[in-house]
C-alpha atoms as a PDB file:
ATOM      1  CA  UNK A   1     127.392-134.125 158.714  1.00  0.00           C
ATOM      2  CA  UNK A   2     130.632-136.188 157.485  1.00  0.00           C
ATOM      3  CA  UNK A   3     129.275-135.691 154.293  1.00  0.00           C
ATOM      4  CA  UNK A   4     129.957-132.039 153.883  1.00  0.00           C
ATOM      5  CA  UNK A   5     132.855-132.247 151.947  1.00  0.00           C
ATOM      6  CA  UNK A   6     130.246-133.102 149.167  1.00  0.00           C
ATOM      7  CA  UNK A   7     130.790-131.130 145.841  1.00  0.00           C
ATOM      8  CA  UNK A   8     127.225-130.745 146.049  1.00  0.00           C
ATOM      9  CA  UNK A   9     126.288-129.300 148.699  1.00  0.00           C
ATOM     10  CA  UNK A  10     127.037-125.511 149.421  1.00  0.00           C
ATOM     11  CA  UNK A  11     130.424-124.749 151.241  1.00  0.00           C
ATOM     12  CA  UNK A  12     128.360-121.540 152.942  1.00  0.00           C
ATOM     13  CA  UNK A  13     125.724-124.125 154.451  1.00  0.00           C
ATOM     14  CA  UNK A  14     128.024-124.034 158.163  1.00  0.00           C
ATOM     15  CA  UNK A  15     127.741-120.137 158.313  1.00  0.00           C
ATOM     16  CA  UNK A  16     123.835-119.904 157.400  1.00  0.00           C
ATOM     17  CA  UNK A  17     122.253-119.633 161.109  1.00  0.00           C
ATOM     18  CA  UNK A  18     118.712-118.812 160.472  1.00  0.00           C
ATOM     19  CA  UNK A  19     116.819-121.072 158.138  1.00  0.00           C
ATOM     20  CA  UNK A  20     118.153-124.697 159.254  1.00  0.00           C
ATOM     21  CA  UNK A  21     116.787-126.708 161.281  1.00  0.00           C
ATOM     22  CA  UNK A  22     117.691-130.659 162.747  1.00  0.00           C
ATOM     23  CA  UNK A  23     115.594-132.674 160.369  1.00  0.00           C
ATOM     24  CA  UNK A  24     113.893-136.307 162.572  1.00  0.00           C
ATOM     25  CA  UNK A  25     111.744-139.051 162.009  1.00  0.00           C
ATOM     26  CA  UNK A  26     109.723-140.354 164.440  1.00  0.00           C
ATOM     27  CA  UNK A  27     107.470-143.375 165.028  1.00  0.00           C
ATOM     28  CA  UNK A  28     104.015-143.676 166.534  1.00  0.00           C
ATOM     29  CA  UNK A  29     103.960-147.714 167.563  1.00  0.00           C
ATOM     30  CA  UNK A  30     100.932-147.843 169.266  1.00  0.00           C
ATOM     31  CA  UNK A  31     100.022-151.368 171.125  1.00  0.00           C
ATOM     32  CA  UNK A  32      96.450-151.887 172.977  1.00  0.00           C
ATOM     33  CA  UNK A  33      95.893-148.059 173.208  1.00  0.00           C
ATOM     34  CA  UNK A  34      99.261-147.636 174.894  1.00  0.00           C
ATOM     35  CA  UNK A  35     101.769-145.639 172.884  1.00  0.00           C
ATOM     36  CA  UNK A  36     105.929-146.835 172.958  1.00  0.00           C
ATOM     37  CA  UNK A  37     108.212-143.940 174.756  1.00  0.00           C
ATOM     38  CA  UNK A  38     111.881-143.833 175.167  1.00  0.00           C
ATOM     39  CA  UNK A  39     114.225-142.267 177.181  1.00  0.00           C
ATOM     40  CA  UNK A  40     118.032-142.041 175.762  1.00  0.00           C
ATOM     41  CA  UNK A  41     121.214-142.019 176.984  1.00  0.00           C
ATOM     42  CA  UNK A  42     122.125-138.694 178.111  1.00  0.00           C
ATOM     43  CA  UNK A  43     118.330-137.612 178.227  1.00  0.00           C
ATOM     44  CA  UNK A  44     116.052-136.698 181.170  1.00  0.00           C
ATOM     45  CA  UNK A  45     113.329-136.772 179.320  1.00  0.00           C
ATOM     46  CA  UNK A  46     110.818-139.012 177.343  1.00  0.00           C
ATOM     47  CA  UNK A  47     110.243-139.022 173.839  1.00  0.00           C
ATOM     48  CA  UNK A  48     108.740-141.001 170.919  1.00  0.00           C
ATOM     49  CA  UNK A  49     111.592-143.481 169.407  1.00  0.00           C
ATOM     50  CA  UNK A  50     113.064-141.943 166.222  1.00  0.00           C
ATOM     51  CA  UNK A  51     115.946-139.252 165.624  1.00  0.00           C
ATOM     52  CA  UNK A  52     118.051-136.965 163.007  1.00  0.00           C
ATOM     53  CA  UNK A  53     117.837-137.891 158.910  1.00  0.00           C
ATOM     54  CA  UNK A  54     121.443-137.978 157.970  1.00  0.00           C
ATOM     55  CA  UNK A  55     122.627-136.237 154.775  1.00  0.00           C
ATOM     56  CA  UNK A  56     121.723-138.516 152.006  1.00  0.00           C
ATOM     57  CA  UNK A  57     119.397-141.018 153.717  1.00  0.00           C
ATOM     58  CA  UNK A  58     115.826-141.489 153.091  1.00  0.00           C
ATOM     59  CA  UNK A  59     112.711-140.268 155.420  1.00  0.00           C
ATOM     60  CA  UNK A  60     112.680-144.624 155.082  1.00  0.00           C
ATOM     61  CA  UNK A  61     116.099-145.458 156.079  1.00  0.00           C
ATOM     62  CA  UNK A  62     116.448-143.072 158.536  1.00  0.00           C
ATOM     63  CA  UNK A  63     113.091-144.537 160.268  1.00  0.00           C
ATOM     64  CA  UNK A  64     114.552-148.163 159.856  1.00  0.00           C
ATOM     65  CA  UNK A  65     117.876-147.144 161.277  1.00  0.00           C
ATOM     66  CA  UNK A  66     117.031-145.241 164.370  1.00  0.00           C
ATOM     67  CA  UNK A  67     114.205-147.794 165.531  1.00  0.00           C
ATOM     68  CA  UNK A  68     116.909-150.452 165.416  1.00  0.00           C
ATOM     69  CA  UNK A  69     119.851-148.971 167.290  1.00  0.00           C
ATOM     70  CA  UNK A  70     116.665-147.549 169.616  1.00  0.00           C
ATOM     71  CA  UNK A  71     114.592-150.603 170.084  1.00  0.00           C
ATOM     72  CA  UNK A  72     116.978-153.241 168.144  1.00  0.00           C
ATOM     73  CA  UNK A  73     114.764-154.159 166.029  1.00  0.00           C
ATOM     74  CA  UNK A  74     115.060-155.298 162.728  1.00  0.00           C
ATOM     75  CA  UNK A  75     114.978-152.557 160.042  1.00  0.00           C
ATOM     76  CA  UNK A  76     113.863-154.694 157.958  1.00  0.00           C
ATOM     77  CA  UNK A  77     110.543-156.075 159.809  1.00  0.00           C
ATOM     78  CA  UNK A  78     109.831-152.276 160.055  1.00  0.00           C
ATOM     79  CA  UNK A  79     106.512-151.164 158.509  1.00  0.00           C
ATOM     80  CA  UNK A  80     105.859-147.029 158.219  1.00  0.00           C
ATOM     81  CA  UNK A  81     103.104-145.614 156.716  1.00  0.00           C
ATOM     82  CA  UNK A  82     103.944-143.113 154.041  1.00  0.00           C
ATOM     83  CA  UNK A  83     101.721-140.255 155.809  1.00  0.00           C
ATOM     84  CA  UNK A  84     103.046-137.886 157.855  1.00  0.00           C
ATOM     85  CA  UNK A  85     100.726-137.639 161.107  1.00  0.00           C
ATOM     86  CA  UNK A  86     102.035-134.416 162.810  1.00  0.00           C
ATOM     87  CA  UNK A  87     104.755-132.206 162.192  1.00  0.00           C
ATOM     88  CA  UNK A  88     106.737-130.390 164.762  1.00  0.00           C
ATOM     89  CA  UNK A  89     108.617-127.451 164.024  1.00  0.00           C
ATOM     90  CA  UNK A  90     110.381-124.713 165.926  1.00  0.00           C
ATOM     91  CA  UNK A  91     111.182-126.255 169.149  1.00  0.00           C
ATOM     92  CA  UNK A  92     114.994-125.491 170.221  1.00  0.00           C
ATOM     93  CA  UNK A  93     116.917-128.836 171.967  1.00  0.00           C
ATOM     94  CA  UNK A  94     120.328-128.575 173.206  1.00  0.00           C
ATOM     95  CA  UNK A  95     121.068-125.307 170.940  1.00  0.00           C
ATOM     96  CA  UNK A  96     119.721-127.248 167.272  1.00  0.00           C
ATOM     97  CA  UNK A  97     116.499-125.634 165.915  1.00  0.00           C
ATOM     98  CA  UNK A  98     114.629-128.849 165.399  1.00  0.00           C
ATOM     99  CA  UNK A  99     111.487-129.933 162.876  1.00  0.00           C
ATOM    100  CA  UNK A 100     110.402-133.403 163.200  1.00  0.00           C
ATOM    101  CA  UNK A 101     108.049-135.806 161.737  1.00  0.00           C
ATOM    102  CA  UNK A 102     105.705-138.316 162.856  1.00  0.00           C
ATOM    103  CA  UNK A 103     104.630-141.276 160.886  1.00  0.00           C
ATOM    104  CA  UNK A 104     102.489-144.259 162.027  1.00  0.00           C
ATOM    105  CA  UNK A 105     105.174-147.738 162.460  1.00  0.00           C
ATOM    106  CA  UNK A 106     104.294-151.472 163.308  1.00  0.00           C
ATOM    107  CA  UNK A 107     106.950-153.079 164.676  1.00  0.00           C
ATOM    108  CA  UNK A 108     107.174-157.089 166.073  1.00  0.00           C
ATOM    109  CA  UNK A 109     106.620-155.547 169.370  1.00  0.00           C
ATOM    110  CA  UNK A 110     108.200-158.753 170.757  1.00  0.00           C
ATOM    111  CA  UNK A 111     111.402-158.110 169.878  1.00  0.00           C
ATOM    112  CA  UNK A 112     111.922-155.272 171.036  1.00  0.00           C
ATOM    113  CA  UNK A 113     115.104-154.949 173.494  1.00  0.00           C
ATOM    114  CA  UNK A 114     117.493-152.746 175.041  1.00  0.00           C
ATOM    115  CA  UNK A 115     119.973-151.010 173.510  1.00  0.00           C
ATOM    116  CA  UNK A 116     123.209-148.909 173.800  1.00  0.00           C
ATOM    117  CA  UNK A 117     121.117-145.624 172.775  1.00  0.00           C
ATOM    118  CA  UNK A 118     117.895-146.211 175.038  1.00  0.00           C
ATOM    119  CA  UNK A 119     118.203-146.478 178.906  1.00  0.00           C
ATOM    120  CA  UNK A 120     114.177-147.310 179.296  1.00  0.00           C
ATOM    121  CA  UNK A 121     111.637-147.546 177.000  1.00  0.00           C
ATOM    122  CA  UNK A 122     107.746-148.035 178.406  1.00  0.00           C
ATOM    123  CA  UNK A 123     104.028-148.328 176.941  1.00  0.00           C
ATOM    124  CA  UNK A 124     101.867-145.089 178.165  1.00  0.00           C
ATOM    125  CA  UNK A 125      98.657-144.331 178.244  1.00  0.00           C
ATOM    126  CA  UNK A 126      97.131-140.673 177.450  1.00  0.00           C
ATOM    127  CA  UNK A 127      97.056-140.125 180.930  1.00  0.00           C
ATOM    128  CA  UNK A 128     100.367-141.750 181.708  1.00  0.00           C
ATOM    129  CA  UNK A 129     101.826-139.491 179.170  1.00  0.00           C
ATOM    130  CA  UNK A 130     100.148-135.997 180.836  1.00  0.00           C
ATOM    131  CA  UNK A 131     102.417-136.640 183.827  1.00  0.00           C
ATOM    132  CA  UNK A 132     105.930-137.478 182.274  1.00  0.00           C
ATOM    133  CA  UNK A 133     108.562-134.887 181.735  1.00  0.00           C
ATOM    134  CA  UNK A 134     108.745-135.255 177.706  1.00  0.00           C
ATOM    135  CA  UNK A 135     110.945-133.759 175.384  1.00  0.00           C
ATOM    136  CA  UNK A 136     110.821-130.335 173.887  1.00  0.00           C
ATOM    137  CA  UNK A 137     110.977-131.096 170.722  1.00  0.00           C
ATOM    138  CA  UNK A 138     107.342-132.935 170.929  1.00  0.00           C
ATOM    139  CA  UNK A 139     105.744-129.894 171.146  1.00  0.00           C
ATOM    140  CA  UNK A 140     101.769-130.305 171.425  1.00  0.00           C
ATOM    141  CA  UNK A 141     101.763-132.932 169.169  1.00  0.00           C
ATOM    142  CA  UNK A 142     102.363-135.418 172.105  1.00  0.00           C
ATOM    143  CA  UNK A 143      98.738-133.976 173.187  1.00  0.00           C
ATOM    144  CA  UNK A 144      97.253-134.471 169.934  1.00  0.00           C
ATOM    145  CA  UNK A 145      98.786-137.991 169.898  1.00  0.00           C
ATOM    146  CA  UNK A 146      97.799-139.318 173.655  1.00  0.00           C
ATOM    147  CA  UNK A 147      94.204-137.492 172.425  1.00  0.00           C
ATOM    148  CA  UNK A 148      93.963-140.145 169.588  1.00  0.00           C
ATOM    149  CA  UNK A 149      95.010-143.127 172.350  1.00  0.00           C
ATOM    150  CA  UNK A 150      91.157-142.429 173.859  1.00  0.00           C
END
């Protein structure tokens, strides 16, 4: 959080330990029943494209930002519905307490592209999904999300 300094927010917030969590966005692009999965640097596992809301950014900016150092795309030919989809909260990655949220996101699927952040990214089916090692923080919503792929 560079941030912090802030005169706004509380000076206590780095000794309160048990009622934060890691705020993310994430976005369900879904193209001919296949959903888009990434797997970051660092990372052995999958996971939808999407990451942390920094302090002061919007649920929107913090989709458009992530999806283009992720997928470099555009932020600006980003489309996210308003609705959250599924929320998942409680799951513990790399020591941060995470809750994330899932909205639906078109994106010019053709211009999507490696980037410094994502090693691989792939199109999965529902049953493609059931077999790769996918991050923690998904919880079962990666279930309920390959579910509405059939």
């Amino acid at each position: 959080m560079s941030h912090t300094a802030d005169s706004q927010v509380d000076p206590r917030l780095p000794a309160i330990r048990h009622c934060l969590y890691r705020i993310a966005v994430k976005a369900i692009i879904i193209r001919d029943g296949r959903l888009l999965l990434v797997q970051e640097q660092d990372d052995e596992w999958w996971s939808i494209p999407g990451g942390g809301v920094d302090y002061g950014e919007t649920v929107d900016q913090a989709l458009r930002r992530e999806l283009s150092e992720e997928l470099g795309v555009d932020p600006e030919a980003v489309q996210i519905d308003d609705t959250v989809q599924f929320v998942a909260i409680g799951a513990i990655v790399k020591g941060i307490p995470k809750a994330n949220l899932f909205y639906r996101v078109q994106v010019p699927t053709e211009t999507i592209q490696p980037t410094a952040h994502v090693t691989e990214h792939k199109w999965c089916t529902a049953d493609e999904i059931s077999k790769l090692y996918m991050s923690p923080s998904t919880g079962n919503v990666i279930e309920q999300i390959a579910q509405a792929l059939q």
